[in-house]
N, C-alpha and C. Protein backbone atom coordinates (compact mmCIF):
# COMPACT_ATOMS: atom_id res chain seq x y z
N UNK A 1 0.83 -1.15 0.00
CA UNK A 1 0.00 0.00 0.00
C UNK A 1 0.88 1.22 0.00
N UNK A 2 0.07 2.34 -0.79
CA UNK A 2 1.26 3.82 -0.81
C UNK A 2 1.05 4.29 0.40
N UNK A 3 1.61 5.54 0.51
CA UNK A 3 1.32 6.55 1.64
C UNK A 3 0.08 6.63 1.84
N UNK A 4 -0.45 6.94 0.59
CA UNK A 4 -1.94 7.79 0.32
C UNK A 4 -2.66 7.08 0.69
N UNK A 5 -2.98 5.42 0.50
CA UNK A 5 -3.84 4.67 0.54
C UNK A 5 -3.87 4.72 2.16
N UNK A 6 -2.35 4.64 3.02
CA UNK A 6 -2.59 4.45 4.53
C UNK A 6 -3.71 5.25 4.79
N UNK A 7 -2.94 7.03 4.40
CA UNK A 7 -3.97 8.28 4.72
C UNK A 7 -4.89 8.21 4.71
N UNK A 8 -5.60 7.48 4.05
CA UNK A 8 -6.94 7.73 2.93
C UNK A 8 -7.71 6.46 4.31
N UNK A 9 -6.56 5.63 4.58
CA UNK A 9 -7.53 4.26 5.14
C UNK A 9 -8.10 5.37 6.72
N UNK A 10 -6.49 5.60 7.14
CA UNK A 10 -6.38 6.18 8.28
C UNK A 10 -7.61 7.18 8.57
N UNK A 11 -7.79 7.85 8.08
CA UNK A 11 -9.09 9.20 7.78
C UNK A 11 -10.27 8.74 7.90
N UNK A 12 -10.18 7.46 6.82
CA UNK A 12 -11.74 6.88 6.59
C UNK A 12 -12.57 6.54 8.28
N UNK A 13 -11.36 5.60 8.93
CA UNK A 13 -11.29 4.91 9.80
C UNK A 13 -11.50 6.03 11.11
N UNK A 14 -11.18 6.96 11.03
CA UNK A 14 -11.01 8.45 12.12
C UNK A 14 -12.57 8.76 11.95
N UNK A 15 -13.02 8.71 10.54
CA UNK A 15 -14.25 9.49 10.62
C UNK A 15 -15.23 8.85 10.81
N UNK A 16 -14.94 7.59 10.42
CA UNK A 16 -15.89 6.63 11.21
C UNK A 16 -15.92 6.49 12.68
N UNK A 17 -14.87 6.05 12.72
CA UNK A 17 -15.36 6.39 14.89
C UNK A 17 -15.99 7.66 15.43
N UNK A 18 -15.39 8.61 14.45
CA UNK A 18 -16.39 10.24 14.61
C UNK A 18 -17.67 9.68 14.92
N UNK A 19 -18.03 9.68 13.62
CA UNK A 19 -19.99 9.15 13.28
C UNK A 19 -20.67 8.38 14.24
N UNK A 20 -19.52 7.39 14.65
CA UNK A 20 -20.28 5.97 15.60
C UNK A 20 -20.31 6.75 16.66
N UNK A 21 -19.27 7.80 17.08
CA UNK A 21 -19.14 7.97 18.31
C UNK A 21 -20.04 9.29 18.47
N UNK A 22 -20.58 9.85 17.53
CA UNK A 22 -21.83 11.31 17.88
C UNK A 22 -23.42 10.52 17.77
N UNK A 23 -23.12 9.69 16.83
CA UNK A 23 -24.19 8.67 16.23
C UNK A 23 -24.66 8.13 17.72
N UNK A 24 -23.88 7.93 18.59
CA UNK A 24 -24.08 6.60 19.99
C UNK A 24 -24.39 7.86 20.51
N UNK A 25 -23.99 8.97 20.72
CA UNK A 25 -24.54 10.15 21.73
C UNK A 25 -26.09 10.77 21.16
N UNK A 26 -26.14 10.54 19.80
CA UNK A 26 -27.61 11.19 19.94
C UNK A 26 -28.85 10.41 20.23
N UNK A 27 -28.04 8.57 19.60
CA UNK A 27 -29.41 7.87 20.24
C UNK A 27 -29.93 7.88 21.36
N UNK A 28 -28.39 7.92 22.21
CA UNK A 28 -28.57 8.14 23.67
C UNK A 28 -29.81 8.62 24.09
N UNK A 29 -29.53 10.75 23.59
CA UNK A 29 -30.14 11.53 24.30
C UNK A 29 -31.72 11.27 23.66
N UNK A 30 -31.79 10.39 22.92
CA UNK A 30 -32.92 10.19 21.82
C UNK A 30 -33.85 9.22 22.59
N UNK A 31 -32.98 7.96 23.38
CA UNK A 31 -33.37 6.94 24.00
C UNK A 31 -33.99 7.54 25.58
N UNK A 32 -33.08 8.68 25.99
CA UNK A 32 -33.66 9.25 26.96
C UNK A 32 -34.63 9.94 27.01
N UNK A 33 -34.75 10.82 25.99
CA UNK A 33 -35.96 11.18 25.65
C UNK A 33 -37.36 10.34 25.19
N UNK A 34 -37.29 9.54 24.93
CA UNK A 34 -38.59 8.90 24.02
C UNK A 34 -38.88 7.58 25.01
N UNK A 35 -37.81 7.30 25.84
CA UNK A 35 -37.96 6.01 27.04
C UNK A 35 -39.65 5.93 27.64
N UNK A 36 -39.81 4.94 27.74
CA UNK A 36 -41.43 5.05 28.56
C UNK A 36 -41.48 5.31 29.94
N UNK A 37 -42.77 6.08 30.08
CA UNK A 37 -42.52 6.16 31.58
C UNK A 37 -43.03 5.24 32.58
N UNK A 38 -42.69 5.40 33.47
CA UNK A 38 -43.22 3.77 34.44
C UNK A 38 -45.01 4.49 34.86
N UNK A 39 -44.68 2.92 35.27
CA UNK A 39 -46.32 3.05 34.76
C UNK A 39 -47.07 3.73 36.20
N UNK A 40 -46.97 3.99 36.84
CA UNK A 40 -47.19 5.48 37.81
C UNK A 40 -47.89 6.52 37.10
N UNK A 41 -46.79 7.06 36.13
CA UNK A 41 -46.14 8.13 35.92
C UNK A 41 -47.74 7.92 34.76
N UNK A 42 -47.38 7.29 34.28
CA UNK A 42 -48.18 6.98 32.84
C UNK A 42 -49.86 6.66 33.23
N UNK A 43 -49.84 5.79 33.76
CA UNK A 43 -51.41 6.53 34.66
C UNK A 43 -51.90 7.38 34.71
N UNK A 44 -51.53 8.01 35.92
CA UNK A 44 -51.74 9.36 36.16
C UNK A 44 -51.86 10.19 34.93
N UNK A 45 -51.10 10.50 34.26
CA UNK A 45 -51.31 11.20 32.66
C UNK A 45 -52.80 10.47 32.12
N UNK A 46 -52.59 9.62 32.01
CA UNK A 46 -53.64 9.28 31.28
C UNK A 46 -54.63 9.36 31.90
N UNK A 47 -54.99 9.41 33.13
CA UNK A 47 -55.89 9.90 34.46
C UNK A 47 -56.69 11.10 34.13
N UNK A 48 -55.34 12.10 34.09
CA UNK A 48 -55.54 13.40 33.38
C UNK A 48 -55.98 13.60 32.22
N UNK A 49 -55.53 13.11 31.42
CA UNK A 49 -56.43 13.32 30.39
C UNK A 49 -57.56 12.63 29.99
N UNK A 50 -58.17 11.40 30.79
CA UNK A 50 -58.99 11.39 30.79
C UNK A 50 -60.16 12.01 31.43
N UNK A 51 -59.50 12.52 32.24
CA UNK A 51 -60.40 13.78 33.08
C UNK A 51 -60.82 15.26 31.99
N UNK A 52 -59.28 15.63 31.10
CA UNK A 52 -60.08 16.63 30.53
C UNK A 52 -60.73 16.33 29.30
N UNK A 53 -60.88 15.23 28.82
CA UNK A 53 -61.90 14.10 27.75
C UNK A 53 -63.21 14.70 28.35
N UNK A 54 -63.39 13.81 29.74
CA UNK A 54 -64.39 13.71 29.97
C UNK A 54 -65.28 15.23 30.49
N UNK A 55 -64.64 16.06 30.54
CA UNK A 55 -64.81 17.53 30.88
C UNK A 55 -65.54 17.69 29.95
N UNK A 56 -64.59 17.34 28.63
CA UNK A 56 -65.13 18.48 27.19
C UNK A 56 -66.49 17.60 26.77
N UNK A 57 -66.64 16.29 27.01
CA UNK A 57 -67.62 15.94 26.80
C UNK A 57 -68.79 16.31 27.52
N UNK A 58 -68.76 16.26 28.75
CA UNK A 58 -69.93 16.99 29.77
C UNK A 58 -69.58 18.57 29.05
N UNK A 59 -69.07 19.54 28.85
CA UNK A 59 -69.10 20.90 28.24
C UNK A 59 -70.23 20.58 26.72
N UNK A 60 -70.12 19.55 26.39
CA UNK A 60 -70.67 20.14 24.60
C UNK A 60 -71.73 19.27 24.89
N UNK A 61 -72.11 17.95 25.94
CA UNK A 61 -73.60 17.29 26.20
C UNK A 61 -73.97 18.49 27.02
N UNK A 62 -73.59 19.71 27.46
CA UNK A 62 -74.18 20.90 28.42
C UNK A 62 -74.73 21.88 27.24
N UNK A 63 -73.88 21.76 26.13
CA UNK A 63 -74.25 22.92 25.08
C UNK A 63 -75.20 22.20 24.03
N UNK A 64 -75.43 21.16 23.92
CA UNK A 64 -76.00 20.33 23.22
C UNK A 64 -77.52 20.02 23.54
N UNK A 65 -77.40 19.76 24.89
CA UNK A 65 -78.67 19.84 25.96
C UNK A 65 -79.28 21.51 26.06
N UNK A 66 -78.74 22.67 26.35
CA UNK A 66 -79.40 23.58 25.65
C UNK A 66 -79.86 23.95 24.65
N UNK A 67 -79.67 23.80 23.82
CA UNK A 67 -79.83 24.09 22.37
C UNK A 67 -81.07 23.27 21.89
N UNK A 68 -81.14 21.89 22.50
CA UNK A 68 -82.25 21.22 22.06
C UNK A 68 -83.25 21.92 22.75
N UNK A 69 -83.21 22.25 23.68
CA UNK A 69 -84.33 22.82 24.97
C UNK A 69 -84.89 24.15 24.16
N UNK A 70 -83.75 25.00 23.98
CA UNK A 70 -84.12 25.94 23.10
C UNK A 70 -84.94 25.99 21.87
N UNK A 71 -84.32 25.04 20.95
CA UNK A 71 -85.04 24.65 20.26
C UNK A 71 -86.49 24.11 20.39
N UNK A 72 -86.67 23.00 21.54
CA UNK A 72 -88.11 22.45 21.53
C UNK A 72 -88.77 23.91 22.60
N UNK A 73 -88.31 24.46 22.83
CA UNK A 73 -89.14 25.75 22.83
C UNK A 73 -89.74 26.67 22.06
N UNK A 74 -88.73 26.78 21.34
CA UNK A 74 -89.26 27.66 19.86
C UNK A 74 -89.89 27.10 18.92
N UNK A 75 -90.31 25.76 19.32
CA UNK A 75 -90.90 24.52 17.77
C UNK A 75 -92.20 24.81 18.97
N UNK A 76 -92.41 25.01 20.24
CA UNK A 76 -93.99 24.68 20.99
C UNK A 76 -94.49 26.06 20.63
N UNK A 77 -93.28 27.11 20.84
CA UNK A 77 -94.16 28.71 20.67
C UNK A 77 -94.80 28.83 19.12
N UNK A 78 -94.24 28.32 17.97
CA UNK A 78 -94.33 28.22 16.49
C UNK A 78 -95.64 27.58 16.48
N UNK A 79 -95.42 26.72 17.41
CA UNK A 79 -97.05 25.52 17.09
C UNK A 79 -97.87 26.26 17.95
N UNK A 80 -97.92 26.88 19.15
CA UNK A 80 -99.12 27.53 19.76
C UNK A 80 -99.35 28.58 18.67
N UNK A 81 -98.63 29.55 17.96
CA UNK A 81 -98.77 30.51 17.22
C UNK A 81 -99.98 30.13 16.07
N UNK A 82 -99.21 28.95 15.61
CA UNK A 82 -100.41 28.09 14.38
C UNK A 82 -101.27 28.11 14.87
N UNK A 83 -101.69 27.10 15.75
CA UNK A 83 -102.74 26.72 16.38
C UNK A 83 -103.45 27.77 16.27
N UNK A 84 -103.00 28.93 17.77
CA UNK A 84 -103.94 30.61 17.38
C UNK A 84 -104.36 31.04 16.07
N UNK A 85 -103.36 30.74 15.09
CA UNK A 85 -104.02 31.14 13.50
C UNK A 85 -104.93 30.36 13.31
N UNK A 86 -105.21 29.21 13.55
CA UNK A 86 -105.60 28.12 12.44
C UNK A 86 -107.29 28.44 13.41
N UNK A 87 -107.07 28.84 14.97
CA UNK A 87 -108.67 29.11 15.64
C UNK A 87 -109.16 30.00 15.38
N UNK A 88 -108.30 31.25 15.07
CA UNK A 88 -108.73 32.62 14.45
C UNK A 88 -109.69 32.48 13.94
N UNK A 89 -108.83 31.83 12.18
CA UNK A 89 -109.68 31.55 11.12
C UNK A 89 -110.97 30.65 11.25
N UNK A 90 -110.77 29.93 11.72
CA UNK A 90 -111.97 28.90 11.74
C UNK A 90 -112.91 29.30 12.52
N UNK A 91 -112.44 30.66 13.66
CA UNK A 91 -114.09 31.64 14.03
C UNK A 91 -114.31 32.42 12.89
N UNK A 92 -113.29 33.34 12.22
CA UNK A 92 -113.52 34.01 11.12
C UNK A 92 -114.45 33.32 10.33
N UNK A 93 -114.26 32.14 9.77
CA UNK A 93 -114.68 31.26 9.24
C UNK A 93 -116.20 30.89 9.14
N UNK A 94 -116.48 30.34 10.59
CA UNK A 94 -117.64 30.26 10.89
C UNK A 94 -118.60 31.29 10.87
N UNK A 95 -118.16 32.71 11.81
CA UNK A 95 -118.76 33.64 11.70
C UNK A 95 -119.38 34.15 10.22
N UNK A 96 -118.18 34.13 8.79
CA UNK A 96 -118.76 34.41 7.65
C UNK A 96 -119.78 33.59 7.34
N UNK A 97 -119.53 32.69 7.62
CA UNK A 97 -120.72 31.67 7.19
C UNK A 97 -122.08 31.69 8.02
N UNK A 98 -122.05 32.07 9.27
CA UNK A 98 -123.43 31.75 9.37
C UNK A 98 -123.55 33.30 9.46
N UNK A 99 -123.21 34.30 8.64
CA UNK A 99 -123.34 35.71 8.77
C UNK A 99 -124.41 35.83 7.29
N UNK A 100 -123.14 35.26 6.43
CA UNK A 100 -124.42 34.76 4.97
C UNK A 100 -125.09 33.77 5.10
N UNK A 101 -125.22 32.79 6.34
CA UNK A 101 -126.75 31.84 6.16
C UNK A 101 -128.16 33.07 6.92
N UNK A 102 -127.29 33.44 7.63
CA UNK A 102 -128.52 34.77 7.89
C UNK A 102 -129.17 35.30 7.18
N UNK A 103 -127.96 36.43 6.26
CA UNK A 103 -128.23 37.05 4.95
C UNK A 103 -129.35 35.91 4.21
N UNK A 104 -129.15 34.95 3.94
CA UNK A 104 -129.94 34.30 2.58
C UNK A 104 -130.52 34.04 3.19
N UNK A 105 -130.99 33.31 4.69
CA UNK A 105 -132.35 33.07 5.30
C UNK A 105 -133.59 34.31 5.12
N UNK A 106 -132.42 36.00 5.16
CA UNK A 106 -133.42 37.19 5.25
C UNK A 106 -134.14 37.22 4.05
N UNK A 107 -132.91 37.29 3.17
CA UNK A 107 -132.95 37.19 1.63
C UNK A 107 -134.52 36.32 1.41
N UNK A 108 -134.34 34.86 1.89
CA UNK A 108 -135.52 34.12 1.57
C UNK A 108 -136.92 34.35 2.15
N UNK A 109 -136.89 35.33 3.59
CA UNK A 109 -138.20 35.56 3.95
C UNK A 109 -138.52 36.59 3.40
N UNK A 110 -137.69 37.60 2.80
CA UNK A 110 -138.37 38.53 2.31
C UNK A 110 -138.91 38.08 0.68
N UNK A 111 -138.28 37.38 0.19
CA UNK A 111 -138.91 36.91 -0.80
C UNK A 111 -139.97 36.03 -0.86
N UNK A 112 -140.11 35.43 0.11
CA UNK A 112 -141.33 34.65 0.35
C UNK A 112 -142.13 35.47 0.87
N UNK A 113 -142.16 36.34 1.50
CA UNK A 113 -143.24 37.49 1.76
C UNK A 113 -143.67 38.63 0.69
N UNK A 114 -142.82 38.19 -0.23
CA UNK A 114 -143.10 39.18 -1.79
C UNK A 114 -143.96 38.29 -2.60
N UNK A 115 -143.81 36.98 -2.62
CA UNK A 115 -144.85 35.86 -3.33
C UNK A 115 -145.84 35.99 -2.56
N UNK A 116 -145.95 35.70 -1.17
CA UNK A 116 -147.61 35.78 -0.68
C UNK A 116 -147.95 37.22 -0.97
N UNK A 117 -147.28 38.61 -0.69
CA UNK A 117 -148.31 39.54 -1.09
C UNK A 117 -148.40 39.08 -2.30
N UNK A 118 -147.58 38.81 -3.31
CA UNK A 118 -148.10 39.10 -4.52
C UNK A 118 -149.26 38.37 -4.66
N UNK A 119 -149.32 37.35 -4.81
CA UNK A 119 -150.27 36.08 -4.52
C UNK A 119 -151.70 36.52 -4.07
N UNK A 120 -151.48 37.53 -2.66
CA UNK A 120 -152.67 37.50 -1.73
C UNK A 120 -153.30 38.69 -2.50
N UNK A 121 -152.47 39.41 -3.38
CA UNK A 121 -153.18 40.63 -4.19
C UNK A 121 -153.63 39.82 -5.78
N UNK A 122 -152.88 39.09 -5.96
CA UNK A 122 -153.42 38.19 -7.32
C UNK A 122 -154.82 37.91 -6.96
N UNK A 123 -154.92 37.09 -6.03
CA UNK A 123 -156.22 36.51 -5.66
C UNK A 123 -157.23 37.66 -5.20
N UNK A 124 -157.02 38.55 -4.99
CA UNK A 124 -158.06 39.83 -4.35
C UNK A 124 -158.44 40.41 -5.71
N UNK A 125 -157.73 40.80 -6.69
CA UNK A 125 -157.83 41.01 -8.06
C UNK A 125 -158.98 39.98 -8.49
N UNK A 126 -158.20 38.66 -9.07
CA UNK A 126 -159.21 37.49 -9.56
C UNK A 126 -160.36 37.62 -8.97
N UNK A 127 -161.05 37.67 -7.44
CA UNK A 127 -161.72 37.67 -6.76
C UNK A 127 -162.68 38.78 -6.95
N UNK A 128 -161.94 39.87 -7.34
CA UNK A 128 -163.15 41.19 -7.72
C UNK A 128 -163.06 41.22 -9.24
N UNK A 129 -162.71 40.51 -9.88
CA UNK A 129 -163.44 40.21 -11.44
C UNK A 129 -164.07 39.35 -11.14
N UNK A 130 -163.94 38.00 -9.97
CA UNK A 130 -165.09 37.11 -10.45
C UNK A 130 -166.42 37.70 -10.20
N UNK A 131 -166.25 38.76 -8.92
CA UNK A 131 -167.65 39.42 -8.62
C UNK A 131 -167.85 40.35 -9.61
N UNK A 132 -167.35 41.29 -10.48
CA UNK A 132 -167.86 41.90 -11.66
C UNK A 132 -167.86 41.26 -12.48
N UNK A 133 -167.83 40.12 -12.90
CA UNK A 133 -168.42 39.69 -14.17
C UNK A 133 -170.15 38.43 -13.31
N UNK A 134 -170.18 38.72 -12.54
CA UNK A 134 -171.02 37.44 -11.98
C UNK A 134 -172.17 38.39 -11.78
């Protein structure tokens, strides 16, 4: 082997133990970091957050539960509102109607009291020709 090739081995070999040797320090701090925690530790967390789970769920079944309430309030006031329309009309209703069965009941007695006079003067007529011609 030349000089160069030693150099070249020598270097290779330097920079490799470099690598292995920053390479082994970051898994390290990598292994220390990301290690699990005992299970205490890990509980409890999960304790916690199942506590603020269960928070946000009681918060939005709290906002959820209003809103329906609200809602089936404003669907009973909508339907009493109808309702009031729908009785309005149906006195309106009635009232027109037996306002014109009146009307045409009047309508009909006065017309039936226009046939008997006429009638009761037809016959008073007929009645004094039958006596002037008799």
């Amino acid at each position: 082997m030349s000089n160069m090739d030693n150099q070249n081995t020598v270097g290779n070999t330097s920079s490799f133990a470099k690598g292995l040797f920053i390479g082994g320090l970051i898994g390290a701090a990598a292994a220390l970091l990301f290690a699990p925690k005992p299970g205490r530790d890990l509980r409890s967390e999960l304790s916690d957050k199942m506590t603020i789970v269960s928070d946000k769920t009681k918060d939005v079944a709290s906002v959820v539960s209003s809103r329906a309430t609200d809602l089936a309030k404003t669907v009973s006031t909508k339907t009493a509102d109808v309702a009031k329309t729908v009785t309005e009309s149906k006195d309106n209703i009635v009232s027109s109607v037996a306002k014109a069965s009146a009307d045409v009941a009047d309508e009909a007695n006065k017309a039936d009291q226009e046939i008997m006079d006429a009638t009761a003067k037809t016959a008073k007529d007929s009645q004094k020709q039958l006596n002037a011609t008799s």
